[in-house]
PDB file of N, CA and C in Angstrom:
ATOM      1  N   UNK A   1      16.752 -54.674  42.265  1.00  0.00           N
ATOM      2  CA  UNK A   1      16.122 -54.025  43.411  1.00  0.00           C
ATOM      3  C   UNK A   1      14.717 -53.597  42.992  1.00  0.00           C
ATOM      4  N   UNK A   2      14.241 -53.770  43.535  1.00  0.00           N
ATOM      5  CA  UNK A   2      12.507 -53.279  43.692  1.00  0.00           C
ATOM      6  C   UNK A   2      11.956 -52.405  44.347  1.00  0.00           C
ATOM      7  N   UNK A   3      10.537 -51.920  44.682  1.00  0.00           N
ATOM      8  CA  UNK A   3      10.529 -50.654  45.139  1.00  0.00           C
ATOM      9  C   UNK A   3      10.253 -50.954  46.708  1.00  0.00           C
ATOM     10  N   UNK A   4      10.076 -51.639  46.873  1.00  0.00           N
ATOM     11  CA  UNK A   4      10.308 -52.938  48.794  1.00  0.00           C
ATOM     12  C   UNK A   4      11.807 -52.154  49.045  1.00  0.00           C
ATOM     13  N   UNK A   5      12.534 -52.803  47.976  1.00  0.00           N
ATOM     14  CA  UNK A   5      13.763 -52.929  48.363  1.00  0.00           C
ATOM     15  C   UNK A   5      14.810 -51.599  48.403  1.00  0.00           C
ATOM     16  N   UNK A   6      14.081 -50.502  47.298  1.00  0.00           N
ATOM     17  CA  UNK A   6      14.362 -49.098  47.498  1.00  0.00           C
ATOM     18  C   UNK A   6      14.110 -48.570  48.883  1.00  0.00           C
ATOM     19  N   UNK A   7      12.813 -48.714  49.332  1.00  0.00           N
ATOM     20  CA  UNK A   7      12.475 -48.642  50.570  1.00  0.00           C
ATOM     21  C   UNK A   7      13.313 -48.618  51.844  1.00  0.00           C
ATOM     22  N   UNK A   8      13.406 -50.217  51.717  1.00  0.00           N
ATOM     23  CA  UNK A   8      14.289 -50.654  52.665  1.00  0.00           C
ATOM     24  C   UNK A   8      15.636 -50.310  53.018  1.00  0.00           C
ATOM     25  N   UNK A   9      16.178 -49.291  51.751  1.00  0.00           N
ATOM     26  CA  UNK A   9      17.779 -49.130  52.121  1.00  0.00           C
ATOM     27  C   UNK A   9      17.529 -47.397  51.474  1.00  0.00           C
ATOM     28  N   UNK A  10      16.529 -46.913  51.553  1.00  0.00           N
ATOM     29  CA  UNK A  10      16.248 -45.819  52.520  1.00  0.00           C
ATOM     30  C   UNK A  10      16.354 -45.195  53.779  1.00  0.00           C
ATOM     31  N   UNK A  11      15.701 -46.336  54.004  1.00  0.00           N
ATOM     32  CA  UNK A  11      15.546 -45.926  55.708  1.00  0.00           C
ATOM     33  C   UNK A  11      16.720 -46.762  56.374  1.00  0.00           C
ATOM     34  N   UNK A  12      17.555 -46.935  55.995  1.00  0.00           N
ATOM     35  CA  UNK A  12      18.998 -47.314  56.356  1.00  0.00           C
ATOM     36  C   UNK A  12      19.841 -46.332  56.417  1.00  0.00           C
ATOM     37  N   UNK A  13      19.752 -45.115  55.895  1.00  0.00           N
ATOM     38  CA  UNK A  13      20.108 -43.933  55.968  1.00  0.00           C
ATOM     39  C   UNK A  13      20.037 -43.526  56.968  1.00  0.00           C
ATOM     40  N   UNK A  14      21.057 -43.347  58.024  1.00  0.00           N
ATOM     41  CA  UNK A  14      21.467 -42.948  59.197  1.00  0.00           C
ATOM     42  C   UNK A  14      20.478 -41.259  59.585  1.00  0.00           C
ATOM     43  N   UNK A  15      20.528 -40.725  58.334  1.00  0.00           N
ATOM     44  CA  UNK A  15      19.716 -39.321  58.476  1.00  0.00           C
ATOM     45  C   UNK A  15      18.306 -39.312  58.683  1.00  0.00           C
ATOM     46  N   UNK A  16      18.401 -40.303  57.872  1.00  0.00           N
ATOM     47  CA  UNK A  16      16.565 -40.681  57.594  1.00  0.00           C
ATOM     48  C   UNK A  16      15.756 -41.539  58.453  1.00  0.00           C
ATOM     49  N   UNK A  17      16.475 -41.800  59.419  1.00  0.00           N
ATOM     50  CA  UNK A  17      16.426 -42.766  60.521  1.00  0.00           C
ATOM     51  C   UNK A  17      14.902 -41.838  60.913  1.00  0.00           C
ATOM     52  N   UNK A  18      14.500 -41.086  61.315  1.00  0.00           N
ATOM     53  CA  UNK A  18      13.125 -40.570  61.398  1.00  0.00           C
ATOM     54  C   UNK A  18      11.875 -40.887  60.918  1.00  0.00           C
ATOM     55  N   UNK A  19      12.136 -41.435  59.478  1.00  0.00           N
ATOM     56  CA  UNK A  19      11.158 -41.829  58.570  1.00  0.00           C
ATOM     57  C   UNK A  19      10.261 -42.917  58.874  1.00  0.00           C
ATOM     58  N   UNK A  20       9.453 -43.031  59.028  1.00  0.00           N
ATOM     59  CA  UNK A  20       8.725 -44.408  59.229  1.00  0.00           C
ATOM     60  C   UNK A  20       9.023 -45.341  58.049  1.00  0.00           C
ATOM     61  N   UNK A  21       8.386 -46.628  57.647  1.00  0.00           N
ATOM     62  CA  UNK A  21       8.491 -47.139  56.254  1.00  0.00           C
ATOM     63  C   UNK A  21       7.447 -46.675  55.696  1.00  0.00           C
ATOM     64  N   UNK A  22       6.012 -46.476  56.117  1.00  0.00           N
ATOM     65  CA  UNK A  22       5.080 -45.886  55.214  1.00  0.00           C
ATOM     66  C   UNK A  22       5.469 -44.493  54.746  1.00  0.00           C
ATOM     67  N   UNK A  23       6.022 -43.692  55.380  1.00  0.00           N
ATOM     68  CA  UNK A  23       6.265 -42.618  55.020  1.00  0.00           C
ATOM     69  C   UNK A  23       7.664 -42.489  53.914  1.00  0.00           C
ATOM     70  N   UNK A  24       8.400 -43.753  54.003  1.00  0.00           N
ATOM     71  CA  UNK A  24       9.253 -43.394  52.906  1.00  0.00           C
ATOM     72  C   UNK A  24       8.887 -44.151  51.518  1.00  0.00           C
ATOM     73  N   UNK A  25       7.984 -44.994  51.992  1.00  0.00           N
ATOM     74  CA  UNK A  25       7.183 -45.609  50.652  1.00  0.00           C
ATOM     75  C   UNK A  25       6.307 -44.961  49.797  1.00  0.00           C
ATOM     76  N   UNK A  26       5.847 -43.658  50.951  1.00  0.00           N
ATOM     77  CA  UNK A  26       4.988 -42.681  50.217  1.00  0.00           C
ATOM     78  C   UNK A  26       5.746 -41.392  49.299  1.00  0.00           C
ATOM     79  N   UNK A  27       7.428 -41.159  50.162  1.00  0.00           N
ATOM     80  CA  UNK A  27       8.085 -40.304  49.204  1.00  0.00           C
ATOM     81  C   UNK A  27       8.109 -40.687  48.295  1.00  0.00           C
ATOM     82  N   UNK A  28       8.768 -42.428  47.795  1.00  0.00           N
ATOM     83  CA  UNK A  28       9.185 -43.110  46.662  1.00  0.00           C
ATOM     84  C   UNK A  28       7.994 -42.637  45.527  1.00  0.00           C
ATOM     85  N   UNK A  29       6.714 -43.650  46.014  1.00  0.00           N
ATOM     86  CA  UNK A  29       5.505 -42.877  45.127  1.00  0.00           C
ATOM     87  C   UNK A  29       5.445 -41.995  44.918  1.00  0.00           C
ATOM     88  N   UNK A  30       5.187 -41.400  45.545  1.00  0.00           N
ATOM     89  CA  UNK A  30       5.424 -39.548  44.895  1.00  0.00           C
ATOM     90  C   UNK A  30       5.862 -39.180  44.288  1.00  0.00           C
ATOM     91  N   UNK A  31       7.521 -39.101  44.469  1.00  0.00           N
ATOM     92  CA  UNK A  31       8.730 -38.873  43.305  1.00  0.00           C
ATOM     93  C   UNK A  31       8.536 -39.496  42.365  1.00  0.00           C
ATOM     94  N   UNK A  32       7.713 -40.506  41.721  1.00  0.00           N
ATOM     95  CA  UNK A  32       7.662 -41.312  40.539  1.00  0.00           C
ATOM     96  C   UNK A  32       6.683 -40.946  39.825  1.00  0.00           C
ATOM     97  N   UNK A  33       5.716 -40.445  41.018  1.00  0.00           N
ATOM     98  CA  UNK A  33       3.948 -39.972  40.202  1.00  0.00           C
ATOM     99  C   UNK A  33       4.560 -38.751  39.599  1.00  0.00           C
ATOM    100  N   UNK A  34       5.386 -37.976  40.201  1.00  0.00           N
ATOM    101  CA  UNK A  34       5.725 -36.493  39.867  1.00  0.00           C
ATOM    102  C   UNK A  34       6.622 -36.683  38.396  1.00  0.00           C
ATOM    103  N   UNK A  35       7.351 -37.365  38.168  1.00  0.00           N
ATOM    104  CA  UNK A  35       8.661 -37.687  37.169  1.00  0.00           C
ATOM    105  C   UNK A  35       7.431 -38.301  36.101  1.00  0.00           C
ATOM    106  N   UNK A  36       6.616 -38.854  36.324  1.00  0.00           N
ATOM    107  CA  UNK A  36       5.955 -39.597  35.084  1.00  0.00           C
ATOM    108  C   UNK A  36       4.934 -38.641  34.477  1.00  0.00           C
ATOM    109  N   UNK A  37       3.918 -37.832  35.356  1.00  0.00           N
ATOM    110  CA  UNK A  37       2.984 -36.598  34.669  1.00  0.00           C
ATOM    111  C   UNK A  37       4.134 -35.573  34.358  1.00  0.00           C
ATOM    112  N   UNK A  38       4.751 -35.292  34.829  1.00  0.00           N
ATOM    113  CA  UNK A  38       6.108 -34.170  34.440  1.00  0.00           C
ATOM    114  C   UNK A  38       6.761 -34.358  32.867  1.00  0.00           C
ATOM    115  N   UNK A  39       6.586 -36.034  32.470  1.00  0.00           N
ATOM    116  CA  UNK A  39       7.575 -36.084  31.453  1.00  0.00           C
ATOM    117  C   UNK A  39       6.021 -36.503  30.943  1.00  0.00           C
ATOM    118  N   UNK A  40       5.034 -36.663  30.578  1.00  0.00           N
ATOM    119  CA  UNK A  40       3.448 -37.241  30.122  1.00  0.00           C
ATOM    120  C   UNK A  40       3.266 -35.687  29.765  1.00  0.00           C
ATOM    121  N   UNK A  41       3.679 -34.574  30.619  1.00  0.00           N
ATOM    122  CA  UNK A  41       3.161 -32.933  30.157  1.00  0.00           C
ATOM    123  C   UNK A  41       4.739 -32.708  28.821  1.00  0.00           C
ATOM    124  N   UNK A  42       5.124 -33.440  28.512  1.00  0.00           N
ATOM    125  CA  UNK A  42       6.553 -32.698  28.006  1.00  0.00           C
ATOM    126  C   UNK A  42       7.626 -32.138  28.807  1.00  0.00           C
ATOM    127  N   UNK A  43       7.717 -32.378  29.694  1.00  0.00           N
ATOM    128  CA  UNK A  43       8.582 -31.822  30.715  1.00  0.00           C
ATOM    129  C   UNK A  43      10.279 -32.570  30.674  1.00  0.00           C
ATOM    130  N   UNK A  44      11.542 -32.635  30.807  1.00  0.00           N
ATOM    131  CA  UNK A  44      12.202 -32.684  31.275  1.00  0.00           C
ATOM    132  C   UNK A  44      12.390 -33.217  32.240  1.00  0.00           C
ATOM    133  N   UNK A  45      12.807 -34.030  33.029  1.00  0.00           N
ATOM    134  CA  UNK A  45      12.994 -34.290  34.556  1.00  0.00           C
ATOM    135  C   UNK A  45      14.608 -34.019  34.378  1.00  0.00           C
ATOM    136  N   UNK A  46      15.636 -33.717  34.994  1.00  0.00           N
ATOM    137  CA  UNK A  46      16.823 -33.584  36.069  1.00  0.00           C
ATOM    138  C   UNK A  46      17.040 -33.705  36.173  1.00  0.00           C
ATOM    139  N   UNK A  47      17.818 -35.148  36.888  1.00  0.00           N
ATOM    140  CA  UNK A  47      18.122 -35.293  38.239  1.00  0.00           C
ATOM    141  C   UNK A  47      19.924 -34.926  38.282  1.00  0.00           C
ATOM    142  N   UNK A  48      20.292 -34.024  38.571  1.00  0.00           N
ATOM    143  CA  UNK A  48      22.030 -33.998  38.600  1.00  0.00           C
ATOM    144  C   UNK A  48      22.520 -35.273  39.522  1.00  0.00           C
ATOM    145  N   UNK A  49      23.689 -35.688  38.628  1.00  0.00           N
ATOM    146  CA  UNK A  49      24.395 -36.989  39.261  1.00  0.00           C
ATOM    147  C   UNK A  49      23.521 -37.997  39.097  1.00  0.00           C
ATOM    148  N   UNK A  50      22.358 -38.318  37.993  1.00  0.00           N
ATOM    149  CA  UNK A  50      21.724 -39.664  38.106  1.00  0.00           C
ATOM    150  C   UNK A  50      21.329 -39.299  36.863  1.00  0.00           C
ATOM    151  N   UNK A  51      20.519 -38.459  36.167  1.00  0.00           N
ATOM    152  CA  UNK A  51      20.357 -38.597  34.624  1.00  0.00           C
ATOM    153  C   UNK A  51      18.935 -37.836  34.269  1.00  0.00           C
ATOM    154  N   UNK A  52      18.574 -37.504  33.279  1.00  0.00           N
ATOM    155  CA  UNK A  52      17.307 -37.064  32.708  1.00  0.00           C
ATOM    156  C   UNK A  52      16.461 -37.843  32.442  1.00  0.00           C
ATOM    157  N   UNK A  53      15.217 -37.978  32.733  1.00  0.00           N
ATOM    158  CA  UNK A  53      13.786 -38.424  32.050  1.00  0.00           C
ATOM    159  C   UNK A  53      13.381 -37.231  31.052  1.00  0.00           C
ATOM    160  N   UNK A  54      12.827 -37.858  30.000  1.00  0.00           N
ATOM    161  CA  UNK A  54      12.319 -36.903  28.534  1.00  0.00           C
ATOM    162  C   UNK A  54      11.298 -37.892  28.142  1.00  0.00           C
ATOM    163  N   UNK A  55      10.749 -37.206  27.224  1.00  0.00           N
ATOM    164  CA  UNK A  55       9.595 -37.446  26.244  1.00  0.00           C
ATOM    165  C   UNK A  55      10.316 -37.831  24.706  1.00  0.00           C
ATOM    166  N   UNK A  56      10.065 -39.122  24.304  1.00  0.00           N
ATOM    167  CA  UNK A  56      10.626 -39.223  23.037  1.00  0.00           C
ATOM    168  C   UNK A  56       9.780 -39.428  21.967  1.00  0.00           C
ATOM    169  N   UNK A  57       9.653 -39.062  20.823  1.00  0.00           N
ATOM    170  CA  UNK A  57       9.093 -39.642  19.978  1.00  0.00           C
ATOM    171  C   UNK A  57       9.520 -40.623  18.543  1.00  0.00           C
ATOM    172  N   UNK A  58       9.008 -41.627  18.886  1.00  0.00           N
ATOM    173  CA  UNK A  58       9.549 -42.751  17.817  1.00  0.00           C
ATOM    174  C   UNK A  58       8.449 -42.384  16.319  1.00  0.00           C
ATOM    175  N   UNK A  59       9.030 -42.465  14.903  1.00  0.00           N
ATOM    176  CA  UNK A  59       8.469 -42.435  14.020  1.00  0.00           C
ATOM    177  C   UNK A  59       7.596 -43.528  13.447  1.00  0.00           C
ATOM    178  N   UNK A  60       6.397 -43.418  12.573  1.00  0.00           N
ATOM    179  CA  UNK A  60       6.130 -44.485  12.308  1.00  0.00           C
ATOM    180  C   UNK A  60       7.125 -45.342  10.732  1.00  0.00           C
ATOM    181  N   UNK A  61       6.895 -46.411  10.915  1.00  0.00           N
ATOM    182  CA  UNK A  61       7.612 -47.233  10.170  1.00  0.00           C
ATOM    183  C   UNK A  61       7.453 -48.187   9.422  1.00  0.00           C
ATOM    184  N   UNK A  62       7.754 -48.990   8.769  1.00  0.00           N
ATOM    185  CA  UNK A  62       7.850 -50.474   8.260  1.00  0.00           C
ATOM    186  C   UNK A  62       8.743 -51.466   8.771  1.00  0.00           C
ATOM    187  N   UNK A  63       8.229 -52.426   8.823  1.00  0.00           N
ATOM    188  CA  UNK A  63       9.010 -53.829   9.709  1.00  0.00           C
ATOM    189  C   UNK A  63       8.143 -54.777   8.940  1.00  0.00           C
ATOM    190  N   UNK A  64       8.966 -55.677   9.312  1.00  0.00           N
ATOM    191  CA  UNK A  64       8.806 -57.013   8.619  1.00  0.00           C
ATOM    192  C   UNK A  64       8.513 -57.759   9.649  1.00  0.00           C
ATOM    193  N   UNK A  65       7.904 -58.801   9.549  1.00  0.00           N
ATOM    194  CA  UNK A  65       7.234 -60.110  10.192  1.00  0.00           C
ATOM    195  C   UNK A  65       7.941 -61.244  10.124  1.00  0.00           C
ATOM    196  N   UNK A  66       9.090 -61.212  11.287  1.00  0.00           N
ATOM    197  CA  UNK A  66      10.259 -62.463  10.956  1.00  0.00           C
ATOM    198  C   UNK A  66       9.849 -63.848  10.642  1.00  0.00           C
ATOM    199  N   UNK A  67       8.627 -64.094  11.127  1.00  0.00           N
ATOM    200  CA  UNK A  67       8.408 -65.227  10.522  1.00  0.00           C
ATOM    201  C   UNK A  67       7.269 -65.850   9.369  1.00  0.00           C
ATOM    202  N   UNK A  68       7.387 -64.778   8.742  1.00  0.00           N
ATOM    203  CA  UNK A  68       6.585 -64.765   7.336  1.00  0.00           C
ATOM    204  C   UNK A  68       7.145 -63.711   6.102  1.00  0.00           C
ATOM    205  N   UNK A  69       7.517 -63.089   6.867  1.00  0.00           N
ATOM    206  CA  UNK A  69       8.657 -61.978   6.047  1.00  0.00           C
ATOM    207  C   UNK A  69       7.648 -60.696   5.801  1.00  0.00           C
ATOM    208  N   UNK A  70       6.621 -60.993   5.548  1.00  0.00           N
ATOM    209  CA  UNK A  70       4.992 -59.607   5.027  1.00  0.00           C
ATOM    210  C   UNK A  70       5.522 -58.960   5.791  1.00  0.00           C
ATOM    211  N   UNK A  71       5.852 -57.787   4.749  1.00  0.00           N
ATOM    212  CA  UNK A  71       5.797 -56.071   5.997  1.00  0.00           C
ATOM    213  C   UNK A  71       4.928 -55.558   6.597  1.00  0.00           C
ATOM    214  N   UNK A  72       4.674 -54.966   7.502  1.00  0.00           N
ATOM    215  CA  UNK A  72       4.106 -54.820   8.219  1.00  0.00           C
ATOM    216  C   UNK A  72       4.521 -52.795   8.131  1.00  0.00           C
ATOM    217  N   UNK A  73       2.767 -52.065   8.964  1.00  0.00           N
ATOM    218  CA  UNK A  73       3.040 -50.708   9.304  1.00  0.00           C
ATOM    219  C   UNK A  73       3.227 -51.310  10.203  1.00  0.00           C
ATOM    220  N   UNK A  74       3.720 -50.073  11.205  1.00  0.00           N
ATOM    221  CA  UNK A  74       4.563 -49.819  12.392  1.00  0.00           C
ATOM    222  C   UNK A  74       3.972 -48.419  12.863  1.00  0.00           C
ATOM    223  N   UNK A  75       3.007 -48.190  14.316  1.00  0.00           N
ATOM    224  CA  UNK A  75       2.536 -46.909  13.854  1.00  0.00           C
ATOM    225  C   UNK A  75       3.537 -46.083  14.854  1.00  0.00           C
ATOM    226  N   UNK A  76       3.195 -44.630  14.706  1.00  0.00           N
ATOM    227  CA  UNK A  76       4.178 -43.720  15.570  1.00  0.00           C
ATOM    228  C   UNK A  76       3.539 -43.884  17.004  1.00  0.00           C
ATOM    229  N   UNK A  77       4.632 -43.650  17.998  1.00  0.00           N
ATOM    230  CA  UNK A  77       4.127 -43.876  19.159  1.00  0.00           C
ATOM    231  C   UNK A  77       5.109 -42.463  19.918  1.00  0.00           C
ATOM    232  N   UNK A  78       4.612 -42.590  21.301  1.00  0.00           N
ATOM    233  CA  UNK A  78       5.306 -41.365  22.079  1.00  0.00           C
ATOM    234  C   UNK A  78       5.951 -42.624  23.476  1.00  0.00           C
ATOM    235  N   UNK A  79       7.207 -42.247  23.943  1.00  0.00           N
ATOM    236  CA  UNK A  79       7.583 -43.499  24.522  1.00  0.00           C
ATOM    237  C   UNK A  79       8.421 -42.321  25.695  1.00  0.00           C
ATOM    238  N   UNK A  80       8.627 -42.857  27.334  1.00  0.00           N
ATOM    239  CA  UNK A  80       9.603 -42.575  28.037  1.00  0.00           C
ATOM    240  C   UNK A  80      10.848 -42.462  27.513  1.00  0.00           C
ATOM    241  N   UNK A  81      11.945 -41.389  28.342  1.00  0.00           N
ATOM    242  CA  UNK A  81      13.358 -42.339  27.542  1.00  0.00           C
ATOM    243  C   UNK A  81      14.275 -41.722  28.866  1.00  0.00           C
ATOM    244  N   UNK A  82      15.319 -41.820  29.291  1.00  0.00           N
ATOM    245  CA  UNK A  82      16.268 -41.926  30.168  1.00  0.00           C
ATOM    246  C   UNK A  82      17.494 -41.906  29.924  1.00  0.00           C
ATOM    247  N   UNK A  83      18.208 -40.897  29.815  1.00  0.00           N
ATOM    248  CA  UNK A  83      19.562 -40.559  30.051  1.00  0.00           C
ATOM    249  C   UNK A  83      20.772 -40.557  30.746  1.00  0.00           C
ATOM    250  N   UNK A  84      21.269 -41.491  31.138  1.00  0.00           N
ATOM    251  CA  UNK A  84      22.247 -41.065  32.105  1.00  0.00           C
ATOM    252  C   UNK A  84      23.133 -39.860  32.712  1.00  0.00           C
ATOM    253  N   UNK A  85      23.530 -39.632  33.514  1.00  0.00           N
ATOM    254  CA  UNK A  85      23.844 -38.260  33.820  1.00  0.00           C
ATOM    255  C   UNK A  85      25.628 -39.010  33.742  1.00  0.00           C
ATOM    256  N   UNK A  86      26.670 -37.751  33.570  1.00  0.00           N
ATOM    257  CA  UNK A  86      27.740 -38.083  33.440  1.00  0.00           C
ATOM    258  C   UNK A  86      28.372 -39.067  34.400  1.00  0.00           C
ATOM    259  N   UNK A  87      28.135 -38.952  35.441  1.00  0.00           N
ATOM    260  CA  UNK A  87      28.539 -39.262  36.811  1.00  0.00           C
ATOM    261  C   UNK A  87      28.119 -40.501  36.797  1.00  0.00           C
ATOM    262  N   UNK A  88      27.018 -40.863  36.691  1.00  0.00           N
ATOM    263  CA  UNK A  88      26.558 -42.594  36.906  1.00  0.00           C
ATOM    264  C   UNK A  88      27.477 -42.678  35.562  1.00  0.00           C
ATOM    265  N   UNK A  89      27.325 -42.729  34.273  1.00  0.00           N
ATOM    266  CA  UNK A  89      28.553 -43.301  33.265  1.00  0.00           C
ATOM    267  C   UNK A  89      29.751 -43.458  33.516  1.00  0.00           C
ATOM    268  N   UNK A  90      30.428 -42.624  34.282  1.00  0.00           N
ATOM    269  CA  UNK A  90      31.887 -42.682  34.833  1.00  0.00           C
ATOM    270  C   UNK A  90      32.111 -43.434  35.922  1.00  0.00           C
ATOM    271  N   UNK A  91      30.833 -43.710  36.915  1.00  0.00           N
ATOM    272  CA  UNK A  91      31.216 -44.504  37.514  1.00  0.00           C
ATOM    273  C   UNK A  91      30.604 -46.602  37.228  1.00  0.00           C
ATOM    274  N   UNK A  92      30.216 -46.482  36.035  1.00  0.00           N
ATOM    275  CA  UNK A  92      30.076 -47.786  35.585  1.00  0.00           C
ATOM    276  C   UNK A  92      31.470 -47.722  34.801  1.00  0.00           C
TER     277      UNK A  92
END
C-alpha cells in the first residue's frame, strides 16, 4: 500500500465520509511530518495498538568488502527505528 492508497481507504471510513481527498492527504502528511521532526528532535513517537518510532543509534564499526575481503571503517550513523506495539504482534 502506498500513500494514494492509504488515502483511499481512509476515506472509506464510513465516519470520515466528510473528508475530502485533499484534506485527508493533507492529514496523512502531516502525521508523518510530525512523527519524523518528533523522532529527528529525540522524541519518542506512541502510537498505542500500532507501535513506537525512536531514534537509534548504530555504532561505528569494521566490515569487510565481500568482494575483496579489505576491511573497511564503517562510520557511526543515527538511523529511524520502529517497534511494534503488542497488538499488531499478536495479531500477525
Amino acid at each position: 500500500m502506498n500513500r494514494k492508497e492509504l488515502v483511499e481507504a481512509i476515506l472509506e471510513d464510513k465516519d470520515l465520509t466528510h473528508m475530502t481527498k485533499k484534506e485527508a492527504d493533507h492529514f496523512v502528511a502531516t502525521m508523518l511530518d510530525v512523527i519524523r521532526k518528533s523522532v529527528k528532535r529525540g522524541e519518542d513517537v506512541s502510537l498505542i495498538g500500532f507501535g513506537t518510532f525512536s531514534k537509534a543509534r548504530r555504532a561505528a564499526r569494521i566490515g569487510v568488502n565481500p568482494s575483496t575481503g579489505e576491511r573497511i571503517k564503517i562510520k557511526a550513523k543515527t538511523l529511524p527505528k520502529f517497534r511494534p506495539g503488542k497488538a499488531w504482534k499478536e495479531m500477525m
